[in-house]
N, C-alpha and C. Protein backbone atom coordinates (compact mmCIF):
# COMPACT_ATOMS: atom_id res chain seq x y z
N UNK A 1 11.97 -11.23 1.55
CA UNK A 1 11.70 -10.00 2.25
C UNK A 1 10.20 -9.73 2.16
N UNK A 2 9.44 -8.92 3.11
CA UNK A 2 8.75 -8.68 3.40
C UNK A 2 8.05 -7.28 3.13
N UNK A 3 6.86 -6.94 3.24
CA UNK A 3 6.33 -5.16 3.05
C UNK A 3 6.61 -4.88 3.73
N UNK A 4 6.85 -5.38 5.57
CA UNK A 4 6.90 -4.93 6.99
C UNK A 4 8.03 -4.59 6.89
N UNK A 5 9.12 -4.80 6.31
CA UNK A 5 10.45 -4.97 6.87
C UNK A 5 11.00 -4.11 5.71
N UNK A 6 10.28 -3.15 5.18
CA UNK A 6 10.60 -2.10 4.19
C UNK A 6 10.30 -0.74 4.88
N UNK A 7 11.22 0.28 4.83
CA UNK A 7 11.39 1.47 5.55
C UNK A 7 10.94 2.64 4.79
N UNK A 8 10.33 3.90 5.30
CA UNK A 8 10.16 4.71 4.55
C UNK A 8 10.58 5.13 3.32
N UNK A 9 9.75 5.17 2.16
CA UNK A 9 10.61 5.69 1.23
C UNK A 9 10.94 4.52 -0.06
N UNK A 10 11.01 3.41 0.82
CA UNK A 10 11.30 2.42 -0.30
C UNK A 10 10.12 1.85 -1.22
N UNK A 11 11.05 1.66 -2.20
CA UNK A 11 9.63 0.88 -3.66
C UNK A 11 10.41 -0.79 -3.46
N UNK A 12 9.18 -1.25 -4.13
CA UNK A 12 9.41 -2.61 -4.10
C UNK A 12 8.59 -3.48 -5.07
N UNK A 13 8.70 -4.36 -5.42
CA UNK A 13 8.04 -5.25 -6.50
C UNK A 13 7.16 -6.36 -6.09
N UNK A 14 6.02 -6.44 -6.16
CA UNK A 14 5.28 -7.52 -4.93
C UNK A 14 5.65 -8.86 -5.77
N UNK A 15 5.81 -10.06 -4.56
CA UNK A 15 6.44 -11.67 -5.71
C UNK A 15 5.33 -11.87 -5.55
N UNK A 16 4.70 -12.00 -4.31
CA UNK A 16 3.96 -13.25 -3.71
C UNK A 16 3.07 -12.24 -2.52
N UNK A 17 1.55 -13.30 -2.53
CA UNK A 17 0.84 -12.94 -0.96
C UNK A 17 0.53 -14.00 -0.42
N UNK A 18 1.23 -14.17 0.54
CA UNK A 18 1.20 -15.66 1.13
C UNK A 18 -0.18 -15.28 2.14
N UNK A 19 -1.56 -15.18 1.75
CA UNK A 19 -2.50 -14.95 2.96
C UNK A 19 -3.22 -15.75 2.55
N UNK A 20 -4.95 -16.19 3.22
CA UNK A 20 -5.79 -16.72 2.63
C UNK A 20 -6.59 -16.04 0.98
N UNK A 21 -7.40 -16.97 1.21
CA UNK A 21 -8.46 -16.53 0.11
C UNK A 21 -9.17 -14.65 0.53
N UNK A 22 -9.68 -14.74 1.40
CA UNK A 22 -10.40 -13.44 2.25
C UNK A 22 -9.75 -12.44 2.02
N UNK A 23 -8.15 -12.51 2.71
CA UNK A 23 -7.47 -11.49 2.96
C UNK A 23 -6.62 -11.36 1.17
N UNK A 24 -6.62 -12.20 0.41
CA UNK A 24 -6.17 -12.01 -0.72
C UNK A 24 -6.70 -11.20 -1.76
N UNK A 25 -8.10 -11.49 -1.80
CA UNK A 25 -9.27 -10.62 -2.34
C UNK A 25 -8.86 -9.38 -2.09
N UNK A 26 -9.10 -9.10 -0.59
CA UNK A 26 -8.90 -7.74 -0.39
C UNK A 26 -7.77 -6.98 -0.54
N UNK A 27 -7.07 -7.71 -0.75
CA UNK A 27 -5.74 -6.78 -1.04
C UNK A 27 -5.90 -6.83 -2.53
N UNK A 28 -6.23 -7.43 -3.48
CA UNK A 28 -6.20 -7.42 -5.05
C UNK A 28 -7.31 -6.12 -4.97
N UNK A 29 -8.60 -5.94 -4.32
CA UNK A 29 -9.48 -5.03 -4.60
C UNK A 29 -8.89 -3.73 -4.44
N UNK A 30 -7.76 -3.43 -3.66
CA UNK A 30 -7.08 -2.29 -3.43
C UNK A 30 -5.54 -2.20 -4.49
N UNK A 31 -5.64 -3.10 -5.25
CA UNK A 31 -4.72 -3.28 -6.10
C UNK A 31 -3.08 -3.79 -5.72
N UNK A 32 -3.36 -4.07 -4.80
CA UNK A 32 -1.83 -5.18 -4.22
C UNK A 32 -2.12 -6.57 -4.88
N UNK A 33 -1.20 -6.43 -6.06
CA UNK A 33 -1.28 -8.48 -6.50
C UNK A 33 -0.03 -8.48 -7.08
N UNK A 34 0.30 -9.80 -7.61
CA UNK A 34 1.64 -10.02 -7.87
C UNK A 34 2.22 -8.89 -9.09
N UNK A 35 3.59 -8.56 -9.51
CA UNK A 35 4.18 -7.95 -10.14
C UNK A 35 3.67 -6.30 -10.10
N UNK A 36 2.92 -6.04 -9.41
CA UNK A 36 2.77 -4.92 -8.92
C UNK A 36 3.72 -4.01 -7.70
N UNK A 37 4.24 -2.67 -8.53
CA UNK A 37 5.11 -1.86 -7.86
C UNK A 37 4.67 -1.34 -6.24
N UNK A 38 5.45 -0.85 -5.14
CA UNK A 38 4.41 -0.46 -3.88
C UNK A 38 5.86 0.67 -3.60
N UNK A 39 4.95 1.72 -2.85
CA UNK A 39 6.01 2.79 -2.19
C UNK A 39 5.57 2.58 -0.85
N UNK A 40 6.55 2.60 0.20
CA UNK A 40 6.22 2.79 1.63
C UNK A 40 6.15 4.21 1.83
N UNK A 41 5.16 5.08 2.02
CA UNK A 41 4.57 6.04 2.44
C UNK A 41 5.17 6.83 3.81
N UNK A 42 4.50 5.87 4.58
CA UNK A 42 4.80 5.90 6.28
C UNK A 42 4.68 5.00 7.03
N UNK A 43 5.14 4.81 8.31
CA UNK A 43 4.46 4.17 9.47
C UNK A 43 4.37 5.06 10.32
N UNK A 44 2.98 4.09 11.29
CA UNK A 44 2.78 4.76 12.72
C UNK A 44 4.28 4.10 13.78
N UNK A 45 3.80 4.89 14.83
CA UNK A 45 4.66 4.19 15.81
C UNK A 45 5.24 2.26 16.12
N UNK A 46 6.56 1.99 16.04
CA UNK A 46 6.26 0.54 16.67
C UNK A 46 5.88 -0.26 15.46
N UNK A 47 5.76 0.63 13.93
CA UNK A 47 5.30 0.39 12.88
C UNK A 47 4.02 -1.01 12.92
N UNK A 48 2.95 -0.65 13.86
CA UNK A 48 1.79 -1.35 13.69
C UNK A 48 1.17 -1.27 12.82
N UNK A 49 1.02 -0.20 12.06
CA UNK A 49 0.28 0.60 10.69
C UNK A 49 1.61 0.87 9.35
N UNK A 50 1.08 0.40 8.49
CA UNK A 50 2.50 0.95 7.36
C UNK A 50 1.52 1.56 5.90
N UNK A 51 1.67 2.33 6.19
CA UNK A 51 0.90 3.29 5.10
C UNK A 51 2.20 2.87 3.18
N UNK A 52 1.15 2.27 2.54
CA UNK A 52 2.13 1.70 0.97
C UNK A 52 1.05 2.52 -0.07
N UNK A 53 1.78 2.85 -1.31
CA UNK A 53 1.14 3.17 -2.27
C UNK A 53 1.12 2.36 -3.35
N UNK A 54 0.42 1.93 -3.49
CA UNK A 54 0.25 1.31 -5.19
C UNK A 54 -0.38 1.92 -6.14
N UNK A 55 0.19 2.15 -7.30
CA UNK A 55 -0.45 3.32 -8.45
C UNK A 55 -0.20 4.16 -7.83
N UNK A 56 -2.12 5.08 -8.13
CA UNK A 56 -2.34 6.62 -7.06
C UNK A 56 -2.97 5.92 -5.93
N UNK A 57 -3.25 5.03 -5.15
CA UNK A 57 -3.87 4.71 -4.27
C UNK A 57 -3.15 4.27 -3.23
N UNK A 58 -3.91 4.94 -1.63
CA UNK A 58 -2.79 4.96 -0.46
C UNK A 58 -3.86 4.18 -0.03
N UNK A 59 -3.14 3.12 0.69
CA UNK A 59 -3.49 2.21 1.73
C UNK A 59 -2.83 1.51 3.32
N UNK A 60 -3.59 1.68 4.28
CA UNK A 60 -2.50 1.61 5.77
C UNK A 60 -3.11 0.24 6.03
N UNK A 61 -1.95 -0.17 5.85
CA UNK A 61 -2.40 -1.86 6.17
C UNK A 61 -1.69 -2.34 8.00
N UNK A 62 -2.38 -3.17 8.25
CA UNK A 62 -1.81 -3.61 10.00
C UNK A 62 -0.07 -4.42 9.40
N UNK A 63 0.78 -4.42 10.25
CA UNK A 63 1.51 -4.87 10.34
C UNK A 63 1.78 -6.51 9.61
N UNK A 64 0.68 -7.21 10.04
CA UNK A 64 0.58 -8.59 10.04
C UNK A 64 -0.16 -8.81 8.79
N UNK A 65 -0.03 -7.78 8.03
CA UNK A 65 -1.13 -7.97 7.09
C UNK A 65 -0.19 -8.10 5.79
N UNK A 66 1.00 -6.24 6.49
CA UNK A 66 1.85 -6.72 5.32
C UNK A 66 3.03 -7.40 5.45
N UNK A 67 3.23 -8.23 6.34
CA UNK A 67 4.38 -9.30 6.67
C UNK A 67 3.99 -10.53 5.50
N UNK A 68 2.72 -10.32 5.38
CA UNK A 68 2.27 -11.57 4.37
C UNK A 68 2.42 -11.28 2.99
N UNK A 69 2.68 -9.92 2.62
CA UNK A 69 3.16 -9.47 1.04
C UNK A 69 4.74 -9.44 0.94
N UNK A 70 4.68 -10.81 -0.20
CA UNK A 70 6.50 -10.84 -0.08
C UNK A 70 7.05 -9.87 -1.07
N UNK A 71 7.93 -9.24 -0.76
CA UNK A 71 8.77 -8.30 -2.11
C UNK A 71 9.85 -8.66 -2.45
N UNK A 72 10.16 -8.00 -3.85
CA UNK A 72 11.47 -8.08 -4.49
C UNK A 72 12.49 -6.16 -3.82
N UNK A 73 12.92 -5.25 -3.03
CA UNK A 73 13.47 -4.24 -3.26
C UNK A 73 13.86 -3.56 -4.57
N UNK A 74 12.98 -2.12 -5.21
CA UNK A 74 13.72 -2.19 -6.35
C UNK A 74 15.07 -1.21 -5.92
């Protein structure tokens, strides 16, 4: 399973970020890395945007960005 394919409201356990080097960085600098907890916040419409929390920190990532963060559902 996927961050994308998680609905408002839900927490989840990150396994894996299947992205490059670039896009991996940046998600560790915002604190998305493995065994780290995430809340889905919100989405925009068509869920292009999915607003996740990790810790206290909110972040709206593109769609395609978080299709590449695999989760566990807790």
């Amino acid at each position: 399973m996927n961050a994308a394919q998680l609905k408002k409201g839900n927490r989840a356990l990150i396994i894996k970020i299947n992205a490059d080097k670039v896009l991996k960085d940046r998600l560790n600098s915002f604190g998305i890395m493995r065994e780290e907890e995430l809340t889905i916040k919100g989405c925009s419409l068509a869920k292009q945007t999915i607003e996740i929390e990790v810790g206290s920190t909110l972040i709206a990532l593109r769609r395609d960005e978080a299709e590449k963060i695999e989760v566990e559902k807790i």
